[in-house]
Protein backbone atom coordinates (compact mmCIF):
# COMPACT_ATOMS: atom_id res chain seq x y z
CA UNK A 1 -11.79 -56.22 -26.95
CA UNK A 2 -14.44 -53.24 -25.67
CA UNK A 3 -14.11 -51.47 -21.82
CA UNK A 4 -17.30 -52.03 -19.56
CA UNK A 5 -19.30 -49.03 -19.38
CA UNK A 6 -19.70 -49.30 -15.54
CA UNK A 7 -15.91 -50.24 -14.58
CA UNK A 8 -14.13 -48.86 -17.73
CA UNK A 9 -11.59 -51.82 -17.52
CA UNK A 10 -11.55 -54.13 -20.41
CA UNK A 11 -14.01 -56.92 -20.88
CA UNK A 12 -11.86 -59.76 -22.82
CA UNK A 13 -13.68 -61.90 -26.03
CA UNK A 14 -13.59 -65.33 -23.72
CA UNK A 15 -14.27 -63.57 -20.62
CA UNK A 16 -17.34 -65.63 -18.98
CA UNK A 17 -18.28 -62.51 -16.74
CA UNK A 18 -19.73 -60.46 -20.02
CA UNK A 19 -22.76 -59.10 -21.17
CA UNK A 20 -24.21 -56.93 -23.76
CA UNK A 21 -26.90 -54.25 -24.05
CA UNK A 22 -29.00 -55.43 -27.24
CA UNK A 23 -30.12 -51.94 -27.82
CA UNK A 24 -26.95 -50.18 -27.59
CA UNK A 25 -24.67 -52.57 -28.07
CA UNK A 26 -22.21 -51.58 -25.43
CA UNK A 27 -20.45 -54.38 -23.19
CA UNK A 28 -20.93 -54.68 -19.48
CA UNK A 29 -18.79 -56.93 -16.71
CA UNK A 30 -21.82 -58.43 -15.24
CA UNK A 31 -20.52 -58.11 -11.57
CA UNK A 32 -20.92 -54.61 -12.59
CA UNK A 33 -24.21 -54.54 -13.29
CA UNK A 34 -25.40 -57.15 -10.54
CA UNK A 35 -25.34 -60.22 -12.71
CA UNK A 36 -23.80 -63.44 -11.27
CA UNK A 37 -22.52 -66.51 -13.69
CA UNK A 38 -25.32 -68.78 -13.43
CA UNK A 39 -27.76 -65.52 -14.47
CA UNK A 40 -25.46 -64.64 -17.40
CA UNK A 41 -25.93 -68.65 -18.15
CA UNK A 42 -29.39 -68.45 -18.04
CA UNK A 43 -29.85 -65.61 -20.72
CA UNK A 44 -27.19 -67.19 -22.87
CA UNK A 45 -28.73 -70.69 -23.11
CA UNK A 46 -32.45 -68.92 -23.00
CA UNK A 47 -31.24 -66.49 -25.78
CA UNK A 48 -33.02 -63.87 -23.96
CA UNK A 49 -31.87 -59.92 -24.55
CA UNK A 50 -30.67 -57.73 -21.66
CA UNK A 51 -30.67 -54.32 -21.37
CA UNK A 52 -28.81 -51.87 -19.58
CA UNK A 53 -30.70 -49.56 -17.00
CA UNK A 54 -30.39 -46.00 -19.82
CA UNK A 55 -31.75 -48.50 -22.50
CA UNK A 56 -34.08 -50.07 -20.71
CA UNK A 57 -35.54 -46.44 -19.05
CA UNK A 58 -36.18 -45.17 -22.91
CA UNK A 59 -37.70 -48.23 -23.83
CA UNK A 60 -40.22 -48.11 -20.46
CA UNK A 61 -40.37 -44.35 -21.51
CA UNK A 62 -41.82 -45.35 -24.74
CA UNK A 63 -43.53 -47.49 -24.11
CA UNK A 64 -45.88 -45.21 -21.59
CA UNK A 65 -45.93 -42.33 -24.12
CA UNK A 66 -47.43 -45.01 -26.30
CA UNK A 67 -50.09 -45.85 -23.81
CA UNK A 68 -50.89 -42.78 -23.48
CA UNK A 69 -51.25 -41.91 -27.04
CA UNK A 70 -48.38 -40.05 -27.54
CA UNK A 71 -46.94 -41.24 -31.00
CA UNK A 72 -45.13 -38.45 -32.78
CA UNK A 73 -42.50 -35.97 -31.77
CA UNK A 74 -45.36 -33.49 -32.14
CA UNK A 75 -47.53 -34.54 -29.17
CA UNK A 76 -43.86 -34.91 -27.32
CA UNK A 77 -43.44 -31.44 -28.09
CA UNK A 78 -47.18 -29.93 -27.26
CA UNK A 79 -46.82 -32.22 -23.72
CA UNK A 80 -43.28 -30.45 -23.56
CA UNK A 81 -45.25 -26.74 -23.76
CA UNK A 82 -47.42 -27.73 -21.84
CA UNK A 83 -45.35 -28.71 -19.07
CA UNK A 84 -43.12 -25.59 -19.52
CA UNK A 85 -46.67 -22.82 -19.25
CA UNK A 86 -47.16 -24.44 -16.16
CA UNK A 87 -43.71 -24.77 -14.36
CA UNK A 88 -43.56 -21.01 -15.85
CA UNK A 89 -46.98 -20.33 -13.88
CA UNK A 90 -45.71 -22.08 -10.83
CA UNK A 91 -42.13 -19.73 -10.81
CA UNK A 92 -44.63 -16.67 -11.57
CA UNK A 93 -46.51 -17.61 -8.33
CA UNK A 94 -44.05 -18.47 -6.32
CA UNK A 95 -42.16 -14.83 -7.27
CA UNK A 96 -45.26 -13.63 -6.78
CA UNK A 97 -45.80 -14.55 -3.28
CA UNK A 98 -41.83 -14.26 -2.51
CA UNK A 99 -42.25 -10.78 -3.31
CA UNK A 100 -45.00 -9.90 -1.14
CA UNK A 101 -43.61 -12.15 1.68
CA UNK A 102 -40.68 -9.56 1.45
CA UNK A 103 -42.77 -6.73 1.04
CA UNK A 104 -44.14 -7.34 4.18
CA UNK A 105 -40.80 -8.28 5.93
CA UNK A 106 -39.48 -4.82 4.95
CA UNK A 107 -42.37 -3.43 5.93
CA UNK A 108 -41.88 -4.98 9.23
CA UNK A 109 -38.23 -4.28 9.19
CA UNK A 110 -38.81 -0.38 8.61
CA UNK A 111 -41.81 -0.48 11.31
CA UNK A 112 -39.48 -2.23 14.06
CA UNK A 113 -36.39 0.00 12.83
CA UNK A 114 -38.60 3.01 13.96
CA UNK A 115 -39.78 1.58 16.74
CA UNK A 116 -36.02 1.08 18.09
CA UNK A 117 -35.12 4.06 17.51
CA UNK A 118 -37.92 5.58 19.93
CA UNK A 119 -36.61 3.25 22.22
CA UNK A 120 -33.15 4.15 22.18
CA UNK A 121 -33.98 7.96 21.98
CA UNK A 122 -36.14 6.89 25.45
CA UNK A 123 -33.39 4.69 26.98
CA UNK A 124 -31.06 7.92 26.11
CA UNK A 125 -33.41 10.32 27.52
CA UNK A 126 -33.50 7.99 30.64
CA UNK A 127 -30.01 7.71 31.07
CA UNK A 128 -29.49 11.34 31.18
CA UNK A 129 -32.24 11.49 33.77
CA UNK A 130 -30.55 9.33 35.26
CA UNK A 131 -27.46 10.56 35.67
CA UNK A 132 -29.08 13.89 36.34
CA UNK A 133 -30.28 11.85 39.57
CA UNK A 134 -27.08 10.30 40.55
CA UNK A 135 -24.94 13.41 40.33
CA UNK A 136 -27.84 15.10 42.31
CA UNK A 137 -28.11 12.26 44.69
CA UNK A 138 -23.77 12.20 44.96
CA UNK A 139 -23.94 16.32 45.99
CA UNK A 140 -26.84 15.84 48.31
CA UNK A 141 -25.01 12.86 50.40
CA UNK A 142 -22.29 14.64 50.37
CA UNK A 143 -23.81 17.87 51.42
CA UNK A 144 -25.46 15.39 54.34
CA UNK A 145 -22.65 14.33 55.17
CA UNK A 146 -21.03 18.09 55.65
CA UNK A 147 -23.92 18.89 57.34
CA UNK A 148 -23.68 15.55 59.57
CA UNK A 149 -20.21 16.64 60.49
CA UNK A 150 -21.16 20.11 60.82
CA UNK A 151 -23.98 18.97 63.63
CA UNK A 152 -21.54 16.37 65.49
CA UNK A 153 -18.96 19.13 65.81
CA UNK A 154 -21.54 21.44 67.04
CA UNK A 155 -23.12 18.80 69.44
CA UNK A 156 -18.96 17.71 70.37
CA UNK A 157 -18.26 21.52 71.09
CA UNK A 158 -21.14 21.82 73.48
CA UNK A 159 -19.58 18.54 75.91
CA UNK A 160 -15.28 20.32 75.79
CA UNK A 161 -16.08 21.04 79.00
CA UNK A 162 -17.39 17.41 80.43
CA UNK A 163 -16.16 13.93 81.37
CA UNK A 164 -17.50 10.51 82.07
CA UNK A 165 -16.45 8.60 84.81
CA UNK A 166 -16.77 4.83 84.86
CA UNK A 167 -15.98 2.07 87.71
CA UNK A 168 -17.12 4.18 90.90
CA UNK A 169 -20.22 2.16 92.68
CA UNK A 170 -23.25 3.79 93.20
CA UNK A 171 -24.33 4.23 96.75
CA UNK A 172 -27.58 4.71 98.87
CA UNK A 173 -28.78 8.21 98.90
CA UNK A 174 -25.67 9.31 96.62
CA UNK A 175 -24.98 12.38 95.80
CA UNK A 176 -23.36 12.57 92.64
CA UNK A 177 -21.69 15.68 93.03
CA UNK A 178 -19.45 14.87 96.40
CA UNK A 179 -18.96 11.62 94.15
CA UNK A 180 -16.82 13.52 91.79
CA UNK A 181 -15.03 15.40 94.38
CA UNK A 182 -14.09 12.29 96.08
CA UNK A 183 -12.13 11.28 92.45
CA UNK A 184 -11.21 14.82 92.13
CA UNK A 185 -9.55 14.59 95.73
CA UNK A 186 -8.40 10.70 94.96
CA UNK A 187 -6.07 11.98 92.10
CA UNK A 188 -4.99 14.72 94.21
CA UNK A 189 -7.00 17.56 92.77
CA UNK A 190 -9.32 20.13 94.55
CA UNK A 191 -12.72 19.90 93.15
CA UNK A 192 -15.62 22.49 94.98
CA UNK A 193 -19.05 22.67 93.86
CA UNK A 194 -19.30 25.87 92.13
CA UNK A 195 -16.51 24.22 89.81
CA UNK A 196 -19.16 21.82 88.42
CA UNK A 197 -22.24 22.95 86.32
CA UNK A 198 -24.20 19.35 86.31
CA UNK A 199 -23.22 16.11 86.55
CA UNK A 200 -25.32 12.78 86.91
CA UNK A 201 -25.84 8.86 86.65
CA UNK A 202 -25.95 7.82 83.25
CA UNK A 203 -27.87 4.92 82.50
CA UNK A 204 -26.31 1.67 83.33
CA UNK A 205 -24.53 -0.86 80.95
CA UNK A 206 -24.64 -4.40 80.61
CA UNK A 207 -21.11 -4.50 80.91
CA UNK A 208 -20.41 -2.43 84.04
CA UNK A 209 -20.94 -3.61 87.42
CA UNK A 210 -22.05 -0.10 88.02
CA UNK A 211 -23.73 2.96 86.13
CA UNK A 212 -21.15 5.95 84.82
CA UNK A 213 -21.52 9.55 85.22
CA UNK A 214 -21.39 12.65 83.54
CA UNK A 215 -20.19 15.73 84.70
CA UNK A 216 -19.93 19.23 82.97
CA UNK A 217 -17.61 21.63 84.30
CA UNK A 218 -18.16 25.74 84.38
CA UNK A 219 -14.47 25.53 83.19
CA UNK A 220 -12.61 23.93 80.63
CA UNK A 221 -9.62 24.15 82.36
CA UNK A 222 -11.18 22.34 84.99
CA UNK A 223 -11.73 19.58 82.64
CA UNK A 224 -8.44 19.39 81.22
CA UNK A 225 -6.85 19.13 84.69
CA UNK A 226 -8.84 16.49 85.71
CA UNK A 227 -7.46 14.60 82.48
CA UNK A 228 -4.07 15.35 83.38
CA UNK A 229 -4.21 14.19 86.99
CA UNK A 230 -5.50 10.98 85.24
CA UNK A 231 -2.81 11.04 82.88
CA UNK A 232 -0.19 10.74 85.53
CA UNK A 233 -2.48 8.71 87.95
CA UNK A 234 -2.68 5.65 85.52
CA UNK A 235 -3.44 3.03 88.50
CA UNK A 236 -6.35 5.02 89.94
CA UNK A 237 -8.93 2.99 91.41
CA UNK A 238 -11.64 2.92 94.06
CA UNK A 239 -9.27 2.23 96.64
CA UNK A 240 -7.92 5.52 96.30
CA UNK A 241 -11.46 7.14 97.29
CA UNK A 242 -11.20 5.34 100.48
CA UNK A 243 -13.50 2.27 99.27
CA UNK A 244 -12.90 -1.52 100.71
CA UNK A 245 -13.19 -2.82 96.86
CA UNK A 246 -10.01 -2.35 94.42
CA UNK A 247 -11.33 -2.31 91.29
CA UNK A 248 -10.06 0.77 88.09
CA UNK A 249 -11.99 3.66 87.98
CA UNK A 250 -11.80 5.26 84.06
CA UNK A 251 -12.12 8.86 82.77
CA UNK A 252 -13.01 9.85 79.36
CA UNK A 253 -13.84 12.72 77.62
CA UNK A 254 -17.65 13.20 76.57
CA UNK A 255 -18.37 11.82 73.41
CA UNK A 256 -21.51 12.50 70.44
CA UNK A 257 -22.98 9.54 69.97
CA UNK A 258 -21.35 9.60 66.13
CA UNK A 259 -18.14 9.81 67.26
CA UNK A 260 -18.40 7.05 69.72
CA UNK A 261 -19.31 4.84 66.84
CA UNK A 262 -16.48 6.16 64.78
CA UNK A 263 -14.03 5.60 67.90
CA UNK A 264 -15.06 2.05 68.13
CA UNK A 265 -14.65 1.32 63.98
CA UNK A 266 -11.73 2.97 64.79
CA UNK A 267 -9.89 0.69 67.24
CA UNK A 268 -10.83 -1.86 65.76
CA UNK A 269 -8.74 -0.99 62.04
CA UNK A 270 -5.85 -0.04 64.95
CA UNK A 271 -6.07 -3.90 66.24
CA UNK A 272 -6.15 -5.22 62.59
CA UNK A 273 -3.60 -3.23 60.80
CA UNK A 274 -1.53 -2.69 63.20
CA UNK A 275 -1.86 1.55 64.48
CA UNK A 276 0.33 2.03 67.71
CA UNK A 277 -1.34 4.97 68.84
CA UNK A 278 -5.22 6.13 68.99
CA UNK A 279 -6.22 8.61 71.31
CA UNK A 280 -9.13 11.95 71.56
CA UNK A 281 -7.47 15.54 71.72
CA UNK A 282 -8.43 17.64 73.60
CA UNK A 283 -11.22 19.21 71.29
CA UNK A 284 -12.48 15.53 71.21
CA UNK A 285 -10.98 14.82 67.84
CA UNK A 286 -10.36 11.35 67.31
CA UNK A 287 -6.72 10.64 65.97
CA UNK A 288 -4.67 8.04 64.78
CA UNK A 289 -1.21 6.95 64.20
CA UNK A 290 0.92 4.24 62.44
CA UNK A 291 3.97 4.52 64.41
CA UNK A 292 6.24 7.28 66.26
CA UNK A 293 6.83 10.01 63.12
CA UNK A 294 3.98 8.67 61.17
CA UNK A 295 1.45 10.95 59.85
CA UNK A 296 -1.45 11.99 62.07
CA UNK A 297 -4.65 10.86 60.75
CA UNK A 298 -7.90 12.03 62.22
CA UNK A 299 -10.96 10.40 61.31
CA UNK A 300 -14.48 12.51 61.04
CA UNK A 301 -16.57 9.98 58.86
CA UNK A 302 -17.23 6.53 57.89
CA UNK A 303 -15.06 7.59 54.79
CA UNK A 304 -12.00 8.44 56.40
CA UNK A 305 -12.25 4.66 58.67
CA UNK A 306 -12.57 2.75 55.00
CA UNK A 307 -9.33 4.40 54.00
CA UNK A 308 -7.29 3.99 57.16
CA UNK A 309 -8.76 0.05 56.62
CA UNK A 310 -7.74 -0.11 53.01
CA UNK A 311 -4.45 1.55 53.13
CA UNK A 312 -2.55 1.68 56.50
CA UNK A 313 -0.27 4.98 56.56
């Protein structure tokens, strides 16, 4: 009993599924080599040899050294030589061109490497320009915006001694200064001309029936008293001048035209985060308040509205 070559599992002396190679004599199944009973029949009765594929591949092998001449081990061996010069000349070339190929990538390598390194000394250089520029750029805004504040409180200074006064018509042939001693008189306060410096119609809005005006006073004390009497007077109105209409008449102190901005960003944070109190001092400071004991904020720049926004204190 012999083991099939293919399966290793034993290939009995009766078994009908057997086969074996005439060359080297070994025993195949022949399900294991692709042979089917009637085939394995066939040779049997036809007492024809079989070989297995390795047997059969030496015999082809021989067979086409024969054709081509090749009869002793010595022609085997010169074809052998042969063979091994030129897969020897084929590794030399192929090392050969390897070798430059990665000549030429390191070359490339070092010639990129360098160029990089410009580059990054250039992006460096550039960074420290600019950041040179930014910190530059930071102290002149803020410089601008000392300057800015500087100018407002210069231009604010030059109106503590004037008011505008809103919600008094305009009549034919007016004259604006008997105007403001009319309110003057209405909240109970003597007004004469030599107490007023200028005062005139300021262009109208779109959202006033009638144009304000502006009137500078040779004192501030005049000024101030004229805010008081409001102060107490809260329901003044036209009918108080005498005039058939009944509608509020309003008296502010003279704004810049950067603090009326800032005046209107600022009631607007009061509405949304909830300020009780907003209100212009007397040196036309705009201040602010959470609540009764709260800190005082007063608010000079866009910077100082963006914090009240972000954190209400």
């Amino acid at each position: 009993m012999s083991n099939c070559v293919k399966c290793s599992k034993s290939v009995t002396r009766n078994s009908k599924d057997k086969i074996k190679c005439e060359m080297c004599r070994v025993f195949y199944h022949g399900s294991c080599v692709g042979l089917n009973e009637t085939e394995l029949s066939v040779l049997a009765e036809q007492g024809r040899s079989w070989l297995c594929s390795p047997c059969n591949h030496k015999r082809r092998l021989s067979r086409s050294l024969s054709d081509t001449g090749v009869n002793d081990s010595e022609d085997v061996k010169e074809m052998i030589r042969l063979l091994g010069e030129k897969i020897d000349s084929g590794l030399k070339r192929i090392e050969n061109d390897l070798g430059s190929s990665l000549n030429m990538c390191h070359e490339k390598l070092d010639e990129n490497s360098q160029l990089l390194m410009a580059q990054k000394a250039n992006i460096e250089k550039q960074n420290k320009l600019i950041e040179s520029l930014r910190q530059e750029n930071q102290n002149l805004s803020k410089r601008v915006s000392e300057l800015s504040e500087r100018l407002d409180d210069a231009e604010q200074y030059s109106r503590s001694n004037t008011l505008e006064i809103f919600g008094v018509p305009t009549s034919q042939n007016e004259d604006v200064t008997q105007t403001v001693i009319g309110v003057g008189k209405a909240l109970d306060l003597k007004i004469t001309e030599d107490m007023i410096d200028v005062c005139h119609r300021l262009k109208p809005l779109n959202n006033r029936p009638s144009s304000g005006m502006i009137v500078r006073f040779v004192r501030r004390t005049v000024k101030e008293a004229f805010l008081a009497k409001r102060r107490v007077k809260r329901t003044l109105s036209t009918r108080h001048m005498g005039l058939a209409m009944d509608s509020p008449i309003y008296i502010n102190q003279s704004l810049s035209q950067r603090k009326i901005i800032l005046f209107a960003k600022a009631k607007k944070v009061k509405s949304e985060r909830d300020f009780k109190f907003l209100w212009i001092d007397r040196s036309g400071n705009i201040r602010i308040r959470k609540s009764e004991g709260t800190t005082i904020h007063t608010i000079k720049s866009e910077i100082d509205i963006a914090k009240l926004a972000d954190n209400a204190v």
